[in-house]
Protein backbone atom coordinates (compact mmCIF):
# COMPACT_ATOMS: atom_id res chain seq x y z
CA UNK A 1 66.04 -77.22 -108.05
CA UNK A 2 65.61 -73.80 -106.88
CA UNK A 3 62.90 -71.63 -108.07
CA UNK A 4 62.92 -67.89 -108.77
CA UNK A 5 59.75 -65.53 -108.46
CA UNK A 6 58.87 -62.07 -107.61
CA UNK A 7 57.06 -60.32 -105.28
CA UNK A 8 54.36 -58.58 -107.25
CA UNK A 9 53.94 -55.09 -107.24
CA UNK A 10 55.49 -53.39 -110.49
CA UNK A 11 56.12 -49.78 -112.22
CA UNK A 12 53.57 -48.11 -114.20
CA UNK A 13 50.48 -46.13 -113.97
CA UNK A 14 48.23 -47.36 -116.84
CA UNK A 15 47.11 -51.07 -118.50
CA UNK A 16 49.77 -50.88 -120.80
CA UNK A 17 52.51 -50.87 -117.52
CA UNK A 18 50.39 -54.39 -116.41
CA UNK A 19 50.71 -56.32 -120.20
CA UNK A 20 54.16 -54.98 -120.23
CA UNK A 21 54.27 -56.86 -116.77
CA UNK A 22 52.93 -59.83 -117.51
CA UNK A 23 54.90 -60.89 -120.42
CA UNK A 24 58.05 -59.52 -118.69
CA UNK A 25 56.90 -62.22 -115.63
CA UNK A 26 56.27 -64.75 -118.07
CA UNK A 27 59.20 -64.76 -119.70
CA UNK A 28 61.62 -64.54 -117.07
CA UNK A 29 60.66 -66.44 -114.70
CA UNK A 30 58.85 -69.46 -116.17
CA UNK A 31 59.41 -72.10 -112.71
CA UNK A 32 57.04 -69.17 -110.87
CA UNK A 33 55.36 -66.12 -112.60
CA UNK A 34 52.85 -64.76 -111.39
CA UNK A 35 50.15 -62.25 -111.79
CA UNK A 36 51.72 -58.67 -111.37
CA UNK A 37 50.13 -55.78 -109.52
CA UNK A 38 50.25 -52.29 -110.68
CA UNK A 39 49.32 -49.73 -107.88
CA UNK A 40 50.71 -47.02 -109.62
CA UNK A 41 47.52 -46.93 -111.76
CA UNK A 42 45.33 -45.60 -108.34
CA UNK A 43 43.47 -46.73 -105.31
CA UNK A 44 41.12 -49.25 -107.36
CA UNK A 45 44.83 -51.13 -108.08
CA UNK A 46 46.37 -50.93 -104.89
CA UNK A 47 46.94 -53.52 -102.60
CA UNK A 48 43.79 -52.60 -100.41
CA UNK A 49 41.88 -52.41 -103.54
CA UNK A 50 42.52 -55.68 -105.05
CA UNK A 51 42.26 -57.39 -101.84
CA UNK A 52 38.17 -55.71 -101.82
CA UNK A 53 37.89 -56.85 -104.80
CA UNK A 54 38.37 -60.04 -104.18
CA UNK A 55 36.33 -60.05 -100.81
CA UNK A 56 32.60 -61.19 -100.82
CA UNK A 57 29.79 -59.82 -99.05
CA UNK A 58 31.24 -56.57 -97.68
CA UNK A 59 30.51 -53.48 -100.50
CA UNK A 60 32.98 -50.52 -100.33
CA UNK A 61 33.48 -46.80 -101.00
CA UNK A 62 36.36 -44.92 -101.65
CA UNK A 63 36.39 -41.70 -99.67
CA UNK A 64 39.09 -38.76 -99.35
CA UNK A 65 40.58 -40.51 -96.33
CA UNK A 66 41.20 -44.01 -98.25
CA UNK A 67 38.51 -47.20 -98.48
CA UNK A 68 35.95 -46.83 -96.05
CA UNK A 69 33.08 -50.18 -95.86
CA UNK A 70 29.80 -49.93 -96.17
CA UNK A 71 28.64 -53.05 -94.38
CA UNK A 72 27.98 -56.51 -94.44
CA UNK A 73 25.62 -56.74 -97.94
CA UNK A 74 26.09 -53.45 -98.05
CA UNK A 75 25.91 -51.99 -101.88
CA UNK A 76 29.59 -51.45 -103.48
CA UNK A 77 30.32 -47.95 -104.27
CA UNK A 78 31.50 -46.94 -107.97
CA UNK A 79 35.26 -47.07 -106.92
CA UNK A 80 34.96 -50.75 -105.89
CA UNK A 81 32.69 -52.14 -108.87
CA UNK A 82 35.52 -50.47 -110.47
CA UNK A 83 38.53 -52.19 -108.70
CA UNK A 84 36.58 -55.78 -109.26
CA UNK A 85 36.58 -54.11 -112.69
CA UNK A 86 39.71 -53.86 -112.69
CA UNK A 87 41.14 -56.50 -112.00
CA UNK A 88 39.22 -58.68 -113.63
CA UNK A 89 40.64 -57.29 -117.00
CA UNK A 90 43.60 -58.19 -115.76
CA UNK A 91 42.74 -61.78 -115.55
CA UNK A 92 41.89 -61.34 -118.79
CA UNK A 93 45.54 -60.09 -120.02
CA UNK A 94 46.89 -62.99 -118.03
CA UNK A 95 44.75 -65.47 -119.48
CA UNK A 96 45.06 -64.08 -123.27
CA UNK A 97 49.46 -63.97 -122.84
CA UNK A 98 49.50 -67.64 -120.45
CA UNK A 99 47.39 -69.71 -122.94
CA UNK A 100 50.18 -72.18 -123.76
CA UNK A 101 51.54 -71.68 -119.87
CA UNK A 102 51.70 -75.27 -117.38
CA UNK A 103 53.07 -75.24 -114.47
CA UNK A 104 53.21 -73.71 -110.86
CA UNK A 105 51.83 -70.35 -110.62
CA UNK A 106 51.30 -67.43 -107.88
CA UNK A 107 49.02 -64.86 -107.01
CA UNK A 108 48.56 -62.47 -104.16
CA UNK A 109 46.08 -60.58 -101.86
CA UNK A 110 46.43 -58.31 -99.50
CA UNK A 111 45.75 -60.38 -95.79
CA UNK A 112 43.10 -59.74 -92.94
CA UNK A 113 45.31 -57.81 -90.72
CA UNK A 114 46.53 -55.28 -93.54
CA UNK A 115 42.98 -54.41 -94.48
CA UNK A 116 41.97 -54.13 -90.91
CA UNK A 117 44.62 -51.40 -90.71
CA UNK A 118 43.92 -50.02 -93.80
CA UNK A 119 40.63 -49.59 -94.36
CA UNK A 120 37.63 -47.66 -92.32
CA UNK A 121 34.14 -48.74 -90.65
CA UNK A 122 31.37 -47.25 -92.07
CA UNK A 123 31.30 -44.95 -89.43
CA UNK A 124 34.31 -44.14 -89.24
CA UNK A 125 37.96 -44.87 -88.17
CA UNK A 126 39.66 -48.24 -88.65
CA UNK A 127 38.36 -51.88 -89.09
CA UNK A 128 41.01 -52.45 -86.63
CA UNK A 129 39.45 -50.66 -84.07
CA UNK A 130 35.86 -53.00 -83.72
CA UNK A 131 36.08 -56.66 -83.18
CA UNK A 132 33.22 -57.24 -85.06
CA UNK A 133 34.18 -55.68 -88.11
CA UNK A 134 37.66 -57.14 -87.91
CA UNK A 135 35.72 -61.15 -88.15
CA UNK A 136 33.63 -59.55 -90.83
CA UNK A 137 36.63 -58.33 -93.18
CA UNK A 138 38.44 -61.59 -92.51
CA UNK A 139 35.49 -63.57 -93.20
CA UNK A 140 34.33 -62.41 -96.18
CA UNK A 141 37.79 -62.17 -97.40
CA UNK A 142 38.51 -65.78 -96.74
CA UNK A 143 34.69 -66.23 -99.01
CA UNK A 144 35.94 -64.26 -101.85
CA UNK A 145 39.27 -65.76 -102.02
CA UNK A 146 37.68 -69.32 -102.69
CA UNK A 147 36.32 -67.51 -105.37
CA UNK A 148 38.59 -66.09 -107.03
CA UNK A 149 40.78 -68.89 -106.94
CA UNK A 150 38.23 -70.85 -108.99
CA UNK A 151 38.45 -68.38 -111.22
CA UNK A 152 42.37 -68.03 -111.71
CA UNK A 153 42.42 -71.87 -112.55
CA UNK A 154 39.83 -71.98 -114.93
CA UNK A 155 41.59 -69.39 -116.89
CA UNK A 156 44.71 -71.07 -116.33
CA UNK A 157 43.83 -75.09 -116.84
CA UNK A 158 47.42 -75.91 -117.21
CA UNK A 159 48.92 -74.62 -113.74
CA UNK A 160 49.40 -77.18 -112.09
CA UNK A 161 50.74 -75.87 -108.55
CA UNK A 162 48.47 -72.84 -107.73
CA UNK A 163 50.17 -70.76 -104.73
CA UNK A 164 48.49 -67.99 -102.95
CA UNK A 165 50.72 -65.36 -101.50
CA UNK A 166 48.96 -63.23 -98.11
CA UNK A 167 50.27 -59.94 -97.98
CA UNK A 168 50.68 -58.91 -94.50
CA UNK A 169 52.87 -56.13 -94.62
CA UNK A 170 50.96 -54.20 -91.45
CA UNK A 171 50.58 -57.63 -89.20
CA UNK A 172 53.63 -56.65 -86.57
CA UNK A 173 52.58 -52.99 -86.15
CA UNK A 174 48.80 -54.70 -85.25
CA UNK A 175 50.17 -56.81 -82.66
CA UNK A 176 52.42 -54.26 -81.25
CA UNK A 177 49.56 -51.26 -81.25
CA UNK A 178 51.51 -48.84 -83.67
CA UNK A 179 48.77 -48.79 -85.88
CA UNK A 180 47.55 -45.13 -85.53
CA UNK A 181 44.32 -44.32 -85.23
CA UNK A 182 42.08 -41.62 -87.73
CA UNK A 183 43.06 -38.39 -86.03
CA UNK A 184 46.76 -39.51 -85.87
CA UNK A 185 47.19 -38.63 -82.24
CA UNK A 186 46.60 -42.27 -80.88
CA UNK A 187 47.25 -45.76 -82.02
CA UNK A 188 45.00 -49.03 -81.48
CA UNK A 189 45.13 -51.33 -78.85
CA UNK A 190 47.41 -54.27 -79.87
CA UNK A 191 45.10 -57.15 -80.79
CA UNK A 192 46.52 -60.59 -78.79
CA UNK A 193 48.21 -63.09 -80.83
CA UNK A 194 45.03 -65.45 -80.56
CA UNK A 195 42.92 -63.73 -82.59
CA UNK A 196 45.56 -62.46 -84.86
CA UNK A 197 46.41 -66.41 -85.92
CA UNK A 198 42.39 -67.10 -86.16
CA UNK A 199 41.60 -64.40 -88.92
CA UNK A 200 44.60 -65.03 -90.84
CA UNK A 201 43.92 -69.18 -90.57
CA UNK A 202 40.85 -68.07 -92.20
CA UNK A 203 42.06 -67.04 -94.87
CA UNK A 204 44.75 -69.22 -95.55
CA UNK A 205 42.72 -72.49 -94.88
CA UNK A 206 40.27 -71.18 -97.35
CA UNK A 207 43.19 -71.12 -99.75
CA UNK A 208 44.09 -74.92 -98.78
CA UNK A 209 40.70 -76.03 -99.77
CA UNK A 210 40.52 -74.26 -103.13
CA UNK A 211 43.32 -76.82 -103.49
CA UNK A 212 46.28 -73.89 -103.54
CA UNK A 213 49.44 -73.36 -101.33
CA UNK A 214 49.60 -70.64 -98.40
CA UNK A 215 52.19 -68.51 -98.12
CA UNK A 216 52.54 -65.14 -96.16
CA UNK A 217 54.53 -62.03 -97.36
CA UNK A 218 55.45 -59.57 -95.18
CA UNK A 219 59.11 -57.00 -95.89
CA UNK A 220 57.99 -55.65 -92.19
CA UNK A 221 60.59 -56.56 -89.54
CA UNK A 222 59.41 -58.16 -86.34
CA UNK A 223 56.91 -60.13 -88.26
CA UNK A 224 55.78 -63.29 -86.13
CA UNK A 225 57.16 -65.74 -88.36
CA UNK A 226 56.48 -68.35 -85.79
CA UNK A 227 52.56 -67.28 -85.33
CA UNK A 228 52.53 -67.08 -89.02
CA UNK A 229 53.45 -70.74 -89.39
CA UNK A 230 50.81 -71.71 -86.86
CA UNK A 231 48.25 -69.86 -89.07
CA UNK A 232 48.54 -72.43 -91.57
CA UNK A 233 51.06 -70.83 -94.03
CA UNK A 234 53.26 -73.47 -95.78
CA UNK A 235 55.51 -70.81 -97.56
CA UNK A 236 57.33 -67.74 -95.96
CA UNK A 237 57.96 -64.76 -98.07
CA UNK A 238 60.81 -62.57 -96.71
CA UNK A 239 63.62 -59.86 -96.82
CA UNK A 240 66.73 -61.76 -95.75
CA UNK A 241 68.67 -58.41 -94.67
CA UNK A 242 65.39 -58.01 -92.61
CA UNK A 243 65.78 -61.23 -90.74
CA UNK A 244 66.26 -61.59 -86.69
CA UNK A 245 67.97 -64.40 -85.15
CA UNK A 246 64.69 -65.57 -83.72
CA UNK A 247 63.72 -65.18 -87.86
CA UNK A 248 66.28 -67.13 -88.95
CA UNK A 249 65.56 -70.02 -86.65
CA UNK A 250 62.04 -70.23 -87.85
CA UNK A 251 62.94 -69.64 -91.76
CA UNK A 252 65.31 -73.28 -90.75
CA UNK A 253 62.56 -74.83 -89.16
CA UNK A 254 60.11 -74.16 -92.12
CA UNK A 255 62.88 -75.62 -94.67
CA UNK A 256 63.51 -78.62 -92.39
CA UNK A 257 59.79 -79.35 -92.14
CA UNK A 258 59.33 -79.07 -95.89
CA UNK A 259 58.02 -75.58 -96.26
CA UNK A 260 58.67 -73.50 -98.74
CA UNK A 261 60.80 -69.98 -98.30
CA UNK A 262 60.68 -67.32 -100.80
CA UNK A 263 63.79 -65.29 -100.11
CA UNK A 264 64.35 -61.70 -100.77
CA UNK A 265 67.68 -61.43 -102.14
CA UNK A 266 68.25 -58.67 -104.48
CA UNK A 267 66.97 -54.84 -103.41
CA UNK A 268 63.61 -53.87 -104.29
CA UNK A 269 64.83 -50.46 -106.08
CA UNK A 270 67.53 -49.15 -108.00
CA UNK A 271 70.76 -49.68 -106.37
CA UNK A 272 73.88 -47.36 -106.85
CA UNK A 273 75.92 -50.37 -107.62
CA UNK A 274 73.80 -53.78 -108.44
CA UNK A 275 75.29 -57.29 -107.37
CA UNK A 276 76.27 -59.66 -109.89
CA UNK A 277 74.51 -63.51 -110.28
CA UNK A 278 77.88 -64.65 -108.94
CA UNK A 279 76.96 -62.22 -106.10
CA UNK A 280 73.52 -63.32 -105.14
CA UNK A 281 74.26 -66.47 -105.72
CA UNK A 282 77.61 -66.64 -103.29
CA UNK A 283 75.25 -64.49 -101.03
CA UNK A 284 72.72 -67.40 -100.61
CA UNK A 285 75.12 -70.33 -100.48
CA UNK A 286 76.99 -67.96 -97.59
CA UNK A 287 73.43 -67.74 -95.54
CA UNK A 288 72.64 -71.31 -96.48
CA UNK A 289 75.51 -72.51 -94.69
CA UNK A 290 75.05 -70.45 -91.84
CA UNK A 291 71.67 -71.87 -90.99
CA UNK A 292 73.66 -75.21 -91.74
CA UNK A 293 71.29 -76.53 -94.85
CA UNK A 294 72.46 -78.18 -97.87
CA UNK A 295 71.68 -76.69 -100.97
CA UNK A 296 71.21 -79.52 -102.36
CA UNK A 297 68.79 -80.87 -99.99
CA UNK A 298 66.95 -77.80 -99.82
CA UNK A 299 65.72 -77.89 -103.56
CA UNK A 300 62.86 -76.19 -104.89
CA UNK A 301 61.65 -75.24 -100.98
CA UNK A 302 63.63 -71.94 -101.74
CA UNK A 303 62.78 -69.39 -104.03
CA UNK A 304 64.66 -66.32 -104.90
CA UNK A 305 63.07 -63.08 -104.94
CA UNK A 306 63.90 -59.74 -104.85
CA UNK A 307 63.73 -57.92 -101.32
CA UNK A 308 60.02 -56.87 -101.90
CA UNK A 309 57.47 -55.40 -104.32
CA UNK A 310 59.35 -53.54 -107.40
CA UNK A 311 56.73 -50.83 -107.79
CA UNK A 312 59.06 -48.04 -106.91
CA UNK A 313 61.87 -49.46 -109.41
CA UNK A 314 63.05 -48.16 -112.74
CA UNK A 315 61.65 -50.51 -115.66
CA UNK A 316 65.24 -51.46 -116.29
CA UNK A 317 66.04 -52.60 -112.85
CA UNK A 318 62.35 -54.14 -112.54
CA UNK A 319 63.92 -56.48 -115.54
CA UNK A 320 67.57 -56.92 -114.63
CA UNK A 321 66.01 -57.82 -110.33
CA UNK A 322 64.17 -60.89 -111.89
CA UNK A 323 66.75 -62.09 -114.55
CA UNK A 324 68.97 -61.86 -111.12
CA UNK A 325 67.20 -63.80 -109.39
CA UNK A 326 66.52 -66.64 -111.88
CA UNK A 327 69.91 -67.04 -113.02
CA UNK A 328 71.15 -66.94 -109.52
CA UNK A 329 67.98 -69.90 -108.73
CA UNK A 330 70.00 -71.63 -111.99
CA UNK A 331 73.57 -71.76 -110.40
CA UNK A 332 72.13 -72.94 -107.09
CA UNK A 333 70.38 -75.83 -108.84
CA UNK A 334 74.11 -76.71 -110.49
């Protein structure tokens, strides 16, 4: 049967925008909700800023330029108590509107690799610029994540399936060395494919042994789906109008080896003219067959999506994207 879920990020600016969220998620898609993100609300909500909030160890300031660290036990500034803050209330709308929920569910993080790119030393420029500090963030991520996955099941004892999507929207500019640096007027060296697969195994093997499923997001083209894959994810979360040949071979391989694929299939904003279910659904049987797989035999490995995070979509579209995608999932399943 196959399954229908979102990305994560949607519309708003204020708590009200996440409980509208998360009973939109939970109703529409009950095979895979998951918990939304609202970055609209500021930096403490953003995808950097949930993803310190869950790491351990490392404390945090937020600083004109963006999130800057302040070292390994360093003390968290007032911005990051406030992001674990944060989003620990919204653990707490998820577990007050899911108390009757059983079932698979998904949550997300921003990966190793994004923060490295996003986020400063505490003396300045880029993670991504010290080796060091690079282990350090992907470390204590991989820590916190063990954490906070303890945490999502006991306030959801009925999920069953517990998947953990990586966010790594800024992995292929790291490896190709388009990352700029502070002053804008150079870019980091490319770090080797090595160590890129080590940090993120670290923090998707942390997620296998809080008993949850890896998968890796990432709307970025030239992703290395294949190095991905090695890292240890067992679920691939992409655009499919973003998708190389050299993706499309790997997105087959991961179905034929039993992995899942969450497939963007519907756009991310408001389009001028927005597909029908017949649409999407003829859409997917179409790529299906090119990659010669059976729907059939396929099953609940794919998941429909839309094409990536919603938080730039109208509230109307943000609705009609994921009733899209699940009755779309519905006629695939027959």
């Amino acid at each position: 049967m196959t399954l229908a879920s979102g990305v994560g990020s949607h519309p708003g600016a204020d708590q009200r925008a996440l409980d509208d969220a998360v009973r939109l998620v939970l109703g529409e898609l009950p095979q895979l909700p998951y918990l939304p993100e609202v970055p609209g609300r500021g930096a403490t909500a953003s995808m950097t800023g949930r993803a310190l909030a869950v790491m351990a160890e490392l404390g945090a300031d937020l600083q004109p330029a963006g999130w800057r660290l302040t070292g390994l036990g360093g003390t968290p500034g007032v911005d990051h108590r406030r992001a674990r803050s944060l989003l620990a209330r919204d653990l707490d709308t998820l577990e007050e509107q899911a108390q009757e929920y059983t079932g698979a569910f998904k949550v997300q993080v921003a990966g190793p690799w994004t923060l490295a790119a996003t986020v400063e030393r505490p003396r300045g420029d880029k993670v991504l610029a010290d080796p060091g500090a690079r282990r350090e963030v992907a470390q204590a991520l991989a820590e916190g994540l063990g954490v906070h996955l303890a945490d999502v099941r006991r306030r959801l004892p009925g999920a069953d399936r517990l998947v953990v999507q990586v966010d790594e929207p800024a992995l292929a500019g790291v490896l190709a060395g388009s990352v700029p640096t502070a002053s804008g007027f150079g870019r980091h060296r490319s770090v080797h494919p090595p160590e890129a697969s080590e940090a993120l195994g670290w923090v998707l093997d942390a997620a296998t042994a809080a008993g949850a499923e890896p998968w890796v997001h990432s709307c970025a083209p030239g992703t290395p789906l294949d190095l991905v894959r090695g890292a240890g994810a067992r679920g691939l979360s992409v655009d499919r109008a973003q998708l190389s040949a050299r993706d499309l071979d790997e997105v087959a391989g991961a179905l034929e080896a039993g992995e899942t694929v969450a497939l963007g299939v519907v756009p991310a904003s408001d389009p001028s003219l927005a597909p029908s279910d017949t649409e999407v659904t003829e859409g997917v049987l179409r790529w299906l067959d090119m990659l010669g797989l059976d729907p059939e035999a396929v099953g609940d490995l794919l998941v429909l999506t839309p094409a990536c995070g919603l938080a730039g979509a109208s509230y109307d579209w943000v609705r009609r994207a994921l009733t899209l995608v699940r009755e779309s999932a519905a006629h695939l399943s027959g």
